[in-house]
Every structure is written in structure tokens, then in C-alpha cells.
C-alpha atoms as a PDB file:
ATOM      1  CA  UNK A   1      99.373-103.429 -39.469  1.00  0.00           C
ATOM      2  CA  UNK A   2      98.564-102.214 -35.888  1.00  0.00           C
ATOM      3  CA  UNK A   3      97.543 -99.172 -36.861  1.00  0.00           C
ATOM      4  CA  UNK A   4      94.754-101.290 -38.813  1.00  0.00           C
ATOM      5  CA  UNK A   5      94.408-103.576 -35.799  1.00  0.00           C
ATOM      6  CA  UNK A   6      94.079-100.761 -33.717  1.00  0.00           C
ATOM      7  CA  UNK A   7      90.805 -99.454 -35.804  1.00  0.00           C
ATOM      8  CA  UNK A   8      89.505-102.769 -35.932  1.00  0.00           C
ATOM      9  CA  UNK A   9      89.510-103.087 -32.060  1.00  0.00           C
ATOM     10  CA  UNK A  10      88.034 -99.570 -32.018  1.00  0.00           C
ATOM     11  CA  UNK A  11      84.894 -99.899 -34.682  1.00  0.00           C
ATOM     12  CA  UNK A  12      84.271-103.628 -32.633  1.00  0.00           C
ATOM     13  CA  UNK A  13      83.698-101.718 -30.026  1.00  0.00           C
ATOM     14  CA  UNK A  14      81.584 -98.611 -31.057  1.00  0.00           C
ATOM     15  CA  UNK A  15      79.633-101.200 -33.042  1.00  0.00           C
ATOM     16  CA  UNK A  16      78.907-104.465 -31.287  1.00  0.00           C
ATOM     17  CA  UNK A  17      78.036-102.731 -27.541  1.00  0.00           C
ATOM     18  CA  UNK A  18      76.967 -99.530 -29.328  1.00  0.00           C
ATOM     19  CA  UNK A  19      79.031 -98.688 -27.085  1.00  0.00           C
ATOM     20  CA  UNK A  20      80.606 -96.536 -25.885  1.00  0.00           C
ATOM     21  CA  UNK A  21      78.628 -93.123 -26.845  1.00  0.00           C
ATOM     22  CA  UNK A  22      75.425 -94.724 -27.903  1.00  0.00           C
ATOM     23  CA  UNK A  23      72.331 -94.278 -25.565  1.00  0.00           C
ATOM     24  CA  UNK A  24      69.140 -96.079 -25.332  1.00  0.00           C
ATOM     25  CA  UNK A  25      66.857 -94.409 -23.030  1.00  0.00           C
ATOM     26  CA  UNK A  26      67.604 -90.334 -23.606  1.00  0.00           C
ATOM     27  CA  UNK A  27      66.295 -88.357 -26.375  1.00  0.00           C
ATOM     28  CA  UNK A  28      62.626 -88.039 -27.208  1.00  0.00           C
ATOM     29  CA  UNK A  29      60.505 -88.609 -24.093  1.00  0.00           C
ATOM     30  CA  UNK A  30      59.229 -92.370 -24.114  1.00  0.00           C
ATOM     31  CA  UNK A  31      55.267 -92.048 -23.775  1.00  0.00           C
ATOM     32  CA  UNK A  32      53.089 -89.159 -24.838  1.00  0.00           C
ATOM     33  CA  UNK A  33      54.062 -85.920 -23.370  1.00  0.00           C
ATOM     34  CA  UNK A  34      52.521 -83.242 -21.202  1.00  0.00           C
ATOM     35  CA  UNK A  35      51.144 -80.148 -23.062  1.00  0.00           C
ATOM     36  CA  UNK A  36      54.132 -77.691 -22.699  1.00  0.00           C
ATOM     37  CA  UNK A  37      51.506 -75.293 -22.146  1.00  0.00           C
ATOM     38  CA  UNK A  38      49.532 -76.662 -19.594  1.00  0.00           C
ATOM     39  CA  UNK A  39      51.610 -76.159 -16.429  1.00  0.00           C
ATOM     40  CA  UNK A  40      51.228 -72.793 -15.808  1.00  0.00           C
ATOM     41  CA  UNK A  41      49.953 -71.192 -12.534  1.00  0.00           C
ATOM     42  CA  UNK A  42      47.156 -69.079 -14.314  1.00  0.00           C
ATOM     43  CA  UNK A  43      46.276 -71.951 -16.319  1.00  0.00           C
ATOM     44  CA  UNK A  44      45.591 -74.523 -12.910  1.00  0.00           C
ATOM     45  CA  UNK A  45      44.062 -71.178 -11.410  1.00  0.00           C
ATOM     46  CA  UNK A  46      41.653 -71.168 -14.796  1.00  0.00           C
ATOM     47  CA  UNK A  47      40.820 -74.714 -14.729  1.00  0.00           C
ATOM     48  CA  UNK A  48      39.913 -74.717 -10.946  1.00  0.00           C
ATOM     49  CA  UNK A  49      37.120 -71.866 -11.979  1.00  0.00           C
ATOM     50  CA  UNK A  50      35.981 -74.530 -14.923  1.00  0.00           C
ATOM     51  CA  UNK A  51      35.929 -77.888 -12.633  1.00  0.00           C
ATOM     52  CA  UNK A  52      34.266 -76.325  -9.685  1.00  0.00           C
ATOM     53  CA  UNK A  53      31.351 -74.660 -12.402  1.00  0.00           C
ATOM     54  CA  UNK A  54      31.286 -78.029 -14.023  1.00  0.00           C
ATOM     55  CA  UNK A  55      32.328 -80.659 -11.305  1.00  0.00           C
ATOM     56  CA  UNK A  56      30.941 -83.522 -13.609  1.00  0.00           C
ATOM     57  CA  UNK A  57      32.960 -82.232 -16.482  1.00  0.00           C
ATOM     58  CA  UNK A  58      35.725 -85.527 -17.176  1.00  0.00           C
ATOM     59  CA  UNK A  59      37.597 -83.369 -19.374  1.00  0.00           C
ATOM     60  CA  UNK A  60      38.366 -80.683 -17.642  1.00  0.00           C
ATOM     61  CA  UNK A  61      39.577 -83.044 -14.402  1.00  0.00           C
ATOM     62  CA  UNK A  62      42.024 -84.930 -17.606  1.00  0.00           C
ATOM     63  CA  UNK A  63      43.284 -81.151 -18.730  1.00  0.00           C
ATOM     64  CA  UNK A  64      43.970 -79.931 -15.433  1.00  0.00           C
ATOM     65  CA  UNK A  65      45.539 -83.662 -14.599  1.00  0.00           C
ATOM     66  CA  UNK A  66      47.960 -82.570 -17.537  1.00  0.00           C
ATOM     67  CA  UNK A  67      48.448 -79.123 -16.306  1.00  0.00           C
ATOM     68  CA  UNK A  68      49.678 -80.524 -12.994  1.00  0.00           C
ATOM     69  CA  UNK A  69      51.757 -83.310 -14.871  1.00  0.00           C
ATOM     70  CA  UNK A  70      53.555 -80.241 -16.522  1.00  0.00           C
ATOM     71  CA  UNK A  71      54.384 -78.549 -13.380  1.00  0.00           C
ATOM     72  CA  UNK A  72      55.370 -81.941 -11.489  1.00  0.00           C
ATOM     73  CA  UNK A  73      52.801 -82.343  -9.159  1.00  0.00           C
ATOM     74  CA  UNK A  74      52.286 -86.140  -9.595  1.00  0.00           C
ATOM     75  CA  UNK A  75      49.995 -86.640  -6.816  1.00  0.00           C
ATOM     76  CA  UNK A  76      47.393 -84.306  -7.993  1.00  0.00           C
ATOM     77  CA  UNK A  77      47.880 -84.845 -11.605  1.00  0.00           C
ATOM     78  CA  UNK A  78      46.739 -88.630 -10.459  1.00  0.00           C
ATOM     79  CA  UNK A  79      43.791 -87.921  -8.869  1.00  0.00           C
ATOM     80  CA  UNK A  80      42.590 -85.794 -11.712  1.00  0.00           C
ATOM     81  CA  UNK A  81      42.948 -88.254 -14.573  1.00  0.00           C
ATOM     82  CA  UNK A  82      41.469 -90.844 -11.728  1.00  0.00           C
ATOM     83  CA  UNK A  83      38.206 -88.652 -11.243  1.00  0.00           C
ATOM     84  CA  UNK A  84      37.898 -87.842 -14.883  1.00  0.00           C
ATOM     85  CA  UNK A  85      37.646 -92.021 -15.582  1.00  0.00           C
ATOM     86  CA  UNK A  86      35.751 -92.089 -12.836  1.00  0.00           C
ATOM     87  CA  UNK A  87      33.053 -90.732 -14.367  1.00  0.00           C
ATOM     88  CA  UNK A  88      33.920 -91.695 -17.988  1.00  0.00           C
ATOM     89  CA  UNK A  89      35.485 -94.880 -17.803  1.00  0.00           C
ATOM     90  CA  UNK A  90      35.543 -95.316 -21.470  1.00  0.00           C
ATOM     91  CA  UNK A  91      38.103 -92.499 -21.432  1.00  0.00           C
ATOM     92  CA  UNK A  92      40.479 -93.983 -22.876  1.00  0.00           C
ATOM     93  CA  UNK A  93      42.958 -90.591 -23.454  1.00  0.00           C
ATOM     94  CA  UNK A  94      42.908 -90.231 -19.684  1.00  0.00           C
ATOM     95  CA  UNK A  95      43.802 -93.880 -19.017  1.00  0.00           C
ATOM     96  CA  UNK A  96      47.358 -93.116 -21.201  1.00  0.00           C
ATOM     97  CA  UNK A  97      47.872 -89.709 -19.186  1.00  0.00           C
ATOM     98  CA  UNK A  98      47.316 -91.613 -16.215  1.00  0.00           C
ATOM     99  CA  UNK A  99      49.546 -94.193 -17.449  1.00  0.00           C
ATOM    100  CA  UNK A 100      52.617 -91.456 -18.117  1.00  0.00           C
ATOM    101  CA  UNK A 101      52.364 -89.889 -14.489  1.00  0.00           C
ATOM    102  CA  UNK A 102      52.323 -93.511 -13.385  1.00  0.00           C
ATOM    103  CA  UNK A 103      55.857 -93.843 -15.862  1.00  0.00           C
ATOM    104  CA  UNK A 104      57.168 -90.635 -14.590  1.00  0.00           C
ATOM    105  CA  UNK A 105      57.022 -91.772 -10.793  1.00  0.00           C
ATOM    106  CA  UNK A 106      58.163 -95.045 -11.991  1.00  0.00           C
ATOM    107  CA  UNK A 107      55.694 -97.095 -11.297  1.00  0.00           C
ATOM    108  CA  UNK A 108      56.004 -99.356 -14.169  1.00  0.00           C
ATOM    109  CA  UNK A 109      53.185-101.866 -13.283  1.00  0.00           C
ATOM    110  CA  UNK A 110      50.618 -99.385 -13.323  1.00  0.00           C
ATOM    111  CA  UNK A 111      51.442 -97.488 -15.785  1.00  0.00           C
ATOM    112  CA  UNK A 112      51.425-100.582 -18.291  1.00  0.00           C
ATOM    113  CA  UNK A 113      47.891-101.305 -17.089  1.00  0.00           C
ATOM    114  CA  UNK A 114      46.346 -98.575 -17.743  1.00  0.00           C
ATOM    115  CA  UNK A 115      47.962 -98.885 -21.502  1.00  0.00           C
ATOM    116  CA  UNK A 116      46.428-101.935 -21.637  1.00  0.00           C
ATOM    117  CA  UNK A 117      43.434-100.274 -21.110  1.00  0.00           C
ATOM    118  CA  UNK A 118      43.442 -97.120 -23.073  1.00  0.00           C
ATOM    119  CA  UNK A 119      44.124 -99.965 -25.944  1.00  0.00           C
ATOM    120  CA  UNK A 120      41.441-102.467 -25.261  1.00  0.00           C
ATOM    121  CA  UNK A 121      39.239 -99.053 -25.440  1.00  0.00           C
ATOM    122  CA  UNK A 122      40.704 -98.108 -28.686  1.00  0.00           C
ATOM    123  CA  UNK A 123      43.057-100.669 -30.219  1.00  0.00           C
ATOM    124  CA  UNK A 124      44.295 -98.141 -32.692  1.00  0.00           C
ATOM    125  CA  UNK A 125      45.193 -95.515 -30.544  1.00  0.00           C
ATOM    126  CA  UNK A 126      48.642 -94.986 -30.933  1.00  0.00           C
ATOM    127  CA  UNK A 127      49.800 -92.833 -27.752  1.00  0.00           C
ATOM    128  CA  UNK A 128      49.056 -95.673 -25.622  1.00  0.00           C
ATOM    129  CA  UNK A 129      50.712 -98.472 -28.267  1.00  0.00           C
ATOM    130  CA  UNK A 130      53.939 -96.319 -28.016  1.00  0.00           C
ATOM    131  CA  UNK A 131      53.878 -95.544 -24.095  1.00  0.00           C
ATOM    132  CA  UNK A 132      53.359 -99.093 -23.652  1.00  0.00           C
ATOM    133  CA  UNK A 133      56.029-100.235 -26.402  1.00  0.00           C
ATOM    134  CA  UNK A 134      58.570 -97.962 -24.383  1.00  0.00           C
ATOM    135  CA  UNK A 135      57.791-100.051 -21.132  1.00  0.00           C
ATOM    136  CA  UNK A 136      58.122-103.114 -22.793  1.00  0.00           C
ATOM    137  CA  UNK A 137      61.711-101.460 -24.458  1.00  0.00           C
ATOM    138  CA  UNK A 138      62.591-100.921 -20.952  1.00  0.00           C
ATOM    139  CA  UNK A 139      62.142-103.848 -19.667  1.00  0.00           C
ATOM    140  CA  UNK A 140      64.349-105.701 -22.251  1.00  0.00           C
ATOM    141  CA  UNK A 141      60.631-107.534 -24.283  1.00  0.00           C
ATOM    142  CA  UNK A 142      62.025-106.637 -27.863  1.00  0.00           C
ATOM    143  CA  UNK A 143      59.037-108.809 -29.327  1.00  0.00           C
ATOM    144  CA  UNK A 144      56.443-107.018 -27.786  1.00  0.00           C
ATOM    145  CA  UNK A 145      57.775-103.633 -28.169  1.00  0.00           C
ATOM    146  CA  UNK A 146      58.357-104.148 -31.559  1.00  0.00           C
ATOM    147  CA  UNK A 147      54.387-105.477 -32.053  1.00  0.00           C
ATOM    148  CA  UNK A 148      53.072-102.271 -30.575  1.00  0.00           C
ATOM    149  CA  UNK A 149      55.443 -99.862 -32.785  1.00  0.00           C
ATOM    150  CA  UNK A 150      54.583-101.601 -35.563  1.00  0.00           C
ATOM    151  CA  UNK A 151      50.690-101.366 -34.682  1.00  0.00           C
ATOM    152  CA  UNK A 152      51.445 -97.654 -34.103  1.00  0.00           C
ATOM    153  CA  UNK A 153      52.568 -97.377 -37.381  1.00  0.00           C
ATOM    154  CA  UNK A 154      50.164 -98.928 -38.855  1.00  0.00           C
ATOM    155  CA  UNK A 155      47.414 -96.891 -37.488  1.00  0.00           C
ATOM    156  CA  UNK A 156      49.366 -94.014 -39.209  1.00  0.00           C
ATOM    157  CA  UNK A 157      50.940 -92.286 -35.960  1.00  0.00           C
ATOM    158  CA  UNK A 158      52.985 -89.095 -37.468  1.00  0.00           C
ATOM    159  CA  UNK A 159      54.904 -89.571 -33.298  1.00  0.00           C
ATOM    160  CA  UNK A 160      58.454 -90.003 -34.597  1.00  0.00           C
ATOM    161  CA  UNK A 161      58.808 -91.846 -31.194  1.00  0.00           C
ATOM    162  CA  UNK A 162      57.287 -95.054 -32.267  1.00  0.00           C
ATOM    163  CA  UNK A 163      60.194 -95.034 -35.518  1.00  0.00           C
ATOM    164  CA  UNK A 164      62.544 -94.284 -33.257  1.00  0.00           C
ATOM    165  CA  UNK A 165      62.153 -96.483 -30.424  1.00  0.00           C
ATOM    166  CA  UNK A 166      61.950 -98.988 -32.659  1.00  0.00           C
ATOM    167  CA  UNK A 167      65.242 -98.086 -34.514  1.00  0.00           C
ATOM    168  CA  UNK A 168      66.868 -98.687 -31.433  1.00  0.00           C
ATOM    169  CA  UNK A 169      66.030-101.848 -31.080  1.00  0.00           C
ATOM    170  CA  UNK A 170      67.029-102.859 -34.555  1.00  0.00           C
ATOM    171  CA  UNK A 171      70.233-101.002 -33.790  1.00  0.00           C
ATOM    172  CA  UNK A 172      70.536-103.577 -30.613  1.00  0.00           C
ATOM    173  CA  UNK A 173      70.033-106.728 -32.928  1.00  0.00           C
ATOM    174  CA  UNK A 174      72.541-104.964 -34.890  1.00  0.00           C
ATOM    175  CA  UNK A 175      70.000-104.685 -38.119  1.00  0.00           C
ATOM    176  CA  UNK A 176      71.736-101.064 -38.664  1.00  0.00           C
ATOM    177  CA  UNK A 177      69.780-100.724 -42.436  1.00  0.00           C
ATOM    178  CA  UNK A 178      66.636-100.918 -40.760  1.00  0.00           C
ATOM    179  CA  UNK A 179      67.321 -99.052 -38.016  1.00  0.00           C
ATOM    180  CA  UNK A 180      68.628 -96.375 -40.476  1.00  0.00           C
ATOM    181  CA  UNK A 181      65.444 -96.436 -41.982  1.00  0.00           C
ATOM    182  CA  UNK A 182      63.558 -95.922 -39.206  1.00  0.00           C
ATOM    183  CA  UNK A 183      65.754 -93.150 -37.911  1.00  0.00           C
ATOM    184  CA  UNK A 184      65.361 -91.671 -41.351  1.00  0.00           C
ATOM    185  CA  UNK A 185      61.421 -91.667 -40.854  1.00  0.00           C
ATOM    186  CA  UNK A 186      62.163 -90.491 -37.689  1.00  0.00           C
ATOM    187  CA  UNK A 187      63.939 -87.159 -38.361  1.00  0.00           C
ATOM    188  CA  UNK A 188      61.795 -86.548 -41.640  1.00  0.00           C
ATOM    189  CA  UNK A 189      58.737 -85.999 -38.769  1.00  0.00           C
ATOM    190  CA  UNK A 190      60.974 -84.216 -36.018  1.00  0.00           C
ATOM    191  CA  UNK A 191      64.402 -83.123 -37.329  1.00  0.00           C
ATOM    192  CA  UNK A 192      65.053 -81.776 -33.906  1.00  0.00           C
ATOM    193  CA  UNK A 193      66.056 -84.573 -31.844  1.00  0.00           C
ATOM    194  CA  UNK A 194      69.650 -84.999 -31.331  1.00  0.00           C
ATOM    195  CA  UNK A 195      69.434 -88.613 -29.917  1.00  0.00           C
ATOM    196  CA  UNK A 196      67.936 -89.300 -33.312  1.00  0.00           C
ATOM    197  CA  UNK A 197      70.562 -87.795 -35.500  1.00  0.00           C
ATOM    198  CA  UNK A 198      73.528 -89.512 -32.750  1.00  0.00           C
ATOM    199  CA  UNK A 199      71.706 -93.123 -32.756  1.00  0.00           C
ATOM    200  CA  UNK A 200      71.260 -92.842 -37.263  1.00  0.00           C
ATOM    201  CA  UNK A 201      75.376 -91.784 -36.828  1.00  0.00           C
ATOM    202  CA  UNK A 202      76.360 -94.751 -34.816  1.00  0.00           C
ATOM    203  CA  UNK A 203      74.364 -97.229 -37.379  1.00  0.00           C
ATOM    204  CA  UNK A 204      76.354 -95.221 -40.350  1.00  0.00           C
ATOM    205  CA  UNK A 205      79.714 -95.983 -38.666  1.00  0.00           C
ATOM    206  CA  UNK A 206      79.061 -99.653 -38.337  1.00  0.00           C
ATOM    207  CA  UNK A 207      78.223 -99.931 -41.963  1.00  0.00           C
ATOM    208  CA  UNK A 208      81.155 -97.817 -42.368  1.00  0.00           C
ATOM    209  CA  UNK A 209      79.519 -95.005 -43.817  1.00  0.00           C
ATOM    210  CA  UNK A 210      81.949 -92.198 -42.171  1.00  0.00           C
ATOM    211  CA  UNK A 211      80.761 -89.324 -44.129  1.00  0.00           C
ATOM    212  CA  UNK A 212      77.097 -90.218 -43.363  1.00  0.00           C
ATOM    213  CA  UNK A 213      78.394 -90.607 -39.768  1.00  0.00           C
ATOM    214  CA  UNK A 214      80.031 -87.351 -39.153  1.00  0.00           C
ATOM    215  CA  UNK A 215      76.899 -85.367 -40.793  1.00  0.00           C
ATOM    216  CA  UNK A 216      74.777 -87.095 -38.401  1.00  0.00           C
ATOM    217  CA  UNK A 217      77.029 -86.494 -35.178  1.00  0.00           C
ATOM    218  CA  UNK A 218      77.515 -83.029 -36.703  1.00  0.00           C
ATOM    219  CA  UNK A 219      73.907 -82.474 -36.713  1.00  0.00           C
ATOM    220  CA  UNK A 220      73.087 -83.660 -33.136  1.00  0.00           C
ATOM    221  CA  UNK A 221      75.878 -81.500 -31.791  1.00  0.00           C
ATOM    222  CA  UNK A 222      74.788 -78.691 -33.375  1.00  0.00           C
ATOM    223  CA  UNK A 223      71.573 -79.060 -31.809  1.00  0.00           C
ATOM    224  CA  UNK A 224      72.634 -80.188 -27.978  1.00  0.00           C
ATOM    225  CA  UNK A 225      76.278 -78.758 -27.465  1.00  0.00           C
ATOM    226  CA  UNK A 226      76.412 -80.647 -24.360  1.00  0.00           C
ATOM    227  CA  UNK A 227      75.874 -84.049 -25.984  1.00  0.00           C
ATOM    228  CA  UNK A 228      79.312 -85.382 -25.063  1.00  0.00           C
ATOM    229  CA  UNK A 229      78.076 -88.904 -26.426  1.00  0.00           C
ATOM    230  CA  UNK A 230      77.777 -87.453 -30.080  1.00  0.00           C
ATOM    231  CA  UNK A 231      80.845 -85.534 -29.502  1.00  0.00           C
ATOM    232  CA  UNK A 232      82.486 -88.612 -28.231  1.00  0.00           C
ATOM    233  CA  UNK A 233      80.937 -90.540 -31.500  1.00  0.00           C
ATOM    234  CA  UNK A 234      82.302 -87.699 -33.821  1.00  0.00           C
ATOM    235  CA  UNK A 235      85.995 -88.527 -32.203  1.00  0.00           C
ATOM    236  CA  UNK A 236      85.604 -91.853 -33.008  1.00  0.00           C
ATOM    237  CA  UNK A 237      84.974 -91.493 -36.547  1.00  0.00           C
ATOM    238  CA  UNK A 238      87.038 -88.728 -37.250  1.00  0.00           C
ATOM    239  CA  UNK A 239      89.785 -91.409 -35.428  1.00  0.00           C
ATOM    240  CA  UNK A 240      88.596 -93.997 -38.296  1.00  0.00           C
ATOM    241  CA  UNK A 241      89.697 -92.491 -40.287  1.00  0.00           C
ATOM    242  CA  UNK A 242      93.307 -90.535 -39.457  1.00  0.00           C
ATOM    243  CA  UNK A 243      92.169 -87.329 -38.226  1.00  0.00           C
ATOM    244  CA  UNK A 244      93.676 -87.530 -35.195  1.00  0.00           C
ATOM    245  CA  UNK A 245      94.015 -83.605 -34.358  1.00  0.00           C
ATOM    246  CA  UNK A 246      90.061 -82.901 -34.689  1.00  0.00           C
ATOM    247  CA  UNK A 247      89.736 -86.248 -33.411  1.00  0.00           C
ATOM    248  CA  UNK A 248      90.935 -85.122 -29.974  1.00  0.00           C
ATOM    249  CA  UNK A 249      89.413 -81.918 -30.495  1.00  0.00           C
ATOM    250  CA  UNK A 250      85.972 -84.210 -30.137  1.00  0.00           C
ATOM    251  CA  UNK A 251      86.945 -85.941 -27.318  1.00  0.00           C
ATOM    252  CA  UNK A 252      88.564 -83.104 -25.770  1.00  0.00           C
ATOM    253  CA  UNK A 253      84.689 -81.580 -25.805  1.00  0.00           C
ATOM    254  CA  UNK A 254      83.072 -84.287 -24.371  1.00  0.00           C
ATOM    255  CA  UNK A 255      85.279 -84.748 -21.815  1.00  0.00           C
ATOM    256  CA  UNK A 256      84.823 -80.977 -20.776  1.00  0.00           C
ATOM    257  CA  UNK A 257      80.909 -81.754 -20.505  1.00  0.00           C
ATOM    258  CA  UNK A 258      81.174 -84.948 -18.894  1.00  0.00           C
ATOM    259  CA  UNK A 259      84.938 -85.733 -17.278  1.00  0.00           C
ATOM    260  CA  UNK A 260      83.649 -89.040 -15.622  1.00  0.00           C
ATOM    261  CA  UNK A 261      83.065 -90.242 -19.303  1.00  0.00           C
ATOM    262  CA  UNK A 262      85.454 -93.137 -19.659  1.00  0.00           C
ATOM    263  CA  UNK A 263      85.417 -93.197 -23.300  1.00  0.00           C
ATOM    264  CA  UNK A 264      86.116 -89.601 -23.986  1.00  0.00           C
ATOM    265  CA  UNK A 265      89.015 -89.893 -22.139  1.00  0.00           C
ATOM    266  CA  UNK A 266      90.250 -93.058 -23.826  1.00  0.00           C
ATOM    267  CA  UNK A 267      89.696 -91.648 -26.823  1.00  0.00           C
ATOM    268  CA  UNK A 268      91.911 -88.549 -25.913  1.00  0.00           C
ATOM    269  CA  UNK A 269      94.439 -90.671 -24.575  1.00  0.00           C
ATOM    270  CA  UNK A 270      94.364 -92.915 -27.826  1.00  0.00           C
ATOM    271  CA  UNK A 271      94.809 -89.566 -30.172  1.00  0.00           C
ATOM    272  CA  UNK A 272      97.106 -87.313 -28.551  1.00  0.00           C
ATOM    273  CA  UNK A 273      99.750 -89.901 -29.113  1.00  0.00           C
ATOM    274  CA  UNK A 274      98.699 -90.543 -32.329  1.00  0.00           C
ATOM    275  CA  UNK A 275      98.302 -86.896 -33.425  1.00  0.00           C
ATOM    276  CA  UNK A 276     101.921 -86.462 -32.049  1.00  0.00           C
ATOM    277  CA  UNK A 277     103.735 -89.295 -34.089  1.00  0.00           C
ATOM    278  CA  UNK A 278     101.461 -88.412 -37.336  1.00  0.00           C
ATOM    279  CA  UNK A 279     103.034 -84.617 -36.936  1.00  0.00           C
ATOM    280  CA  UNK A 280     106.820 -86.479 -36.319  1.00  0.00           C
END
């Protein structure tokens, strides 16, 4: 009977606060991107040549806005995307890059503006319906962020982000079969996000799906070795059900990645006494 009471206690946890190893802002990057190509030195050094032969040219000011986005330089990557609307201010795609550097520096005010008016421009497009979802996310507005994922979605975005983001919040309000769903939909598009294949996990160990569960935290640690929250979610589940040796093992890992990670170490705690009296 406590040993029952004990994984009772344990699951409560894990599930209701999501707890312990779950994680609601890392993972895919919330808002569109910078072109992982764009940063470069020879590529700014190109794009100067193009701007100053074509100093009316709005595109080139948003690529080489992106290009300095990539490499960190905020300041300039600003200016750029504000010259480019400057003379297109229908440019709507420059108003969401805009909108990200804004993010980045966190200046969450602005940023949401200009999604609000990369939309109003273009109420389908779904870069900007996402970036400004993720704001909304972040500031704790499930309603709203939910409205613009789903209006993502239904303009047909292939960005796993907006199924994601969403599954998190349906993992929040603790509806894990449509968060499931949507982390599902998620991975079919990008299969490479471990945050993804850790968040689906959690959900499956809720519903106490523990071989779905340990595929899933499998799969994300496979992926991100150093994800001590899907190790620490493997331990977990791998305590649920009486394998206290690997168990440890999990926890062990994650708290070798992170040692301020409270729940690691409970969890070691927690299994190297019961791996002792299971081998008595």
C-alpha cells in the first residue's frame, strides 16, 4: 500500500504541475526564425554592394535586416526592416521580422504591434499569427493564443510551431488527448525537436501510457543528450513502474547535466533506496 501511495503522490505531481521536467518556453524557437544562412560576414559584405546599387530596393534592406538578426546585431537588423517599410509599408513580411528582433530584445509591446500589423496586411499570413500567438502564450492569454494557432492552421501553415505551441497549452488545461494530437502533427512536420517528443511523453504518462512515454523521452534524449528534463521524465516513468535501477540511472544523468535540478535529485534519492530494498 505505500508503495502504491508513493506512485500516486509521484504521477500527481509529474501530471498536475507538469511538473517537474516539463518545460513551456524551450524547444522550437517561438516566432519565425532567422535564415540560418543569412548571418554570415560575406553575406552582409554582399548585401551592402546590393543596397548601396539599389538604395530604394525594400527587400534587400528586409534580407540584410535578417542577415544581421542571424549574427545578433539587433540594432542594425532594426533599422533595416524599419527602412525597408519605410518605403513599402505594405510589407507586411518585414513588419513580422521586425516584430522577432523586437521579441528577441524583449520588447514585447512592440513586437506584438507590428504582428498586428503584418496581420491586418495579410490576415492569413501565418508567421505573424504564430509569433503573435507565442506572445500571447507568454503572457499567460490562452484564448487568444489559441485563436491565432488555430487561424494558422487554418491557413494551412506546414510551421510545426503553431501545433506545438498550442499542444502546450492543452497540456496546461490538462486536455493531454489533444495535446497528443497536436504533438503528433507536430513531429510528423519536424521529427527533430526534442521539446516536442519530451512535452508528447509527459501527456503519455498522465494518461498512463508508459510505453508510449518512455519511446517519447527515449526519442528526445537521443536527440539532445543534455536534456536533463527528458532524462529526468524517463526516471520518472521507468520509477512507475518498478525499475528502480535504470530509474536512477535517468536521474543519475540529469543530475550530471544539471546538479541544481531539484527533481533529479529527488528522484535519485527516492530510487537508490528503493533499488536497494528491491535487490534485499
Amino acid at each position: 500500500m505505500v508503495r502504491i501511495c508513493h506512485f500516486k503522490q509521484l504521477f500527481l505531481i509529474a501530471g498536475l504541475s507538469l511538473g517537474l521536467a516539463a518545460c513551456q518556453t524551450t524547444g522550437l524557437e517561438t516566432g519565425q526564425d532567422f535564415d540560418r544562412n543569412a548571418g554570415a560576414a560575406d553575406n552582409i559584405a554582399s548585401l551592402n554592394q546590393v543596397i548601396a546599387e539599389n538604395p530604394s530596393d525594400a527587400n534587400a534592406y528586409n534580407i540584410r535586416g535578417t542577415a544581421y538578426g542571424r549574427s545578433r546585431q539587433f540594432d542594425l537588423a532594426l533599422q533595416d526592416y524599419s527602412r525597408a517599410i519605410s518605403l513599402n509599408p505594405n510589407f507586411h513580411q518585414a513588419y513580422a521580422n521586425r516584430a522577432l528582433v523586437y521579441k528577441k530584445m524583449g520588447d514585447l509591446s512592440s513586437a506584438l504591434a507590428d504582428y498586428n500589423r503584418a496581420i491586418a496586411l495579410v490576415p492569413t499570413y501565418d508567421v505573424a499569427l504564430i509569433g503573435r500567438g507565442d506572445i500571447y502564450r507568454q503572457n499567460g492569454d490562452a484564448n487568444r493564443s489559441i485563436s491565432d494557432y488555430n487561424q494558422a492552421i487554418a491557413a494551412q501553415t506546414r510551421d510545426p510551431r503553431a501545433y506545438y505551441h498550442r499542444g502546450l497549452i492543452f497540456q496546461q488545461q490538462r486536455n493531454h488527448s489533444q495535446a497528443i494530437e497536436d504533438f503528433t502533427f507536430a513531429l510528423s512536420l519536424d521529427a527533430s525537436n526534442p521539446e516536442a517528443f519530451n512535452s508528447r511523453g509527459i501527456s503519455y504518462l498522465v494518461q498512463n501510457d508508459i510505453k508510449g512515454a518512455l519511446g517519447d523521452f527515449s526519442n528526445a534524449v537521443k536527440i539532445d543528450r543534455d536534456n536533463y528534463r527528458a532524462w529526468t521524465n524517463q526516471g520518472i516513468a521507468l520509477e512507475k513502474v518498478g525499475n528502480y535501477s535504470k530509474a536512477f540511472d535517468s536521474y543519475s544523468r540529469a543530475r550530471i547535466i544539471n546538479p541544481n535540478y531539484s527533481p533529479a535529485t529527488n528522484g535519485m534519492n527516492r530510487t537508490r533506496k528503493l533499488r536497494s530494498q528491491s535487490k534485499a
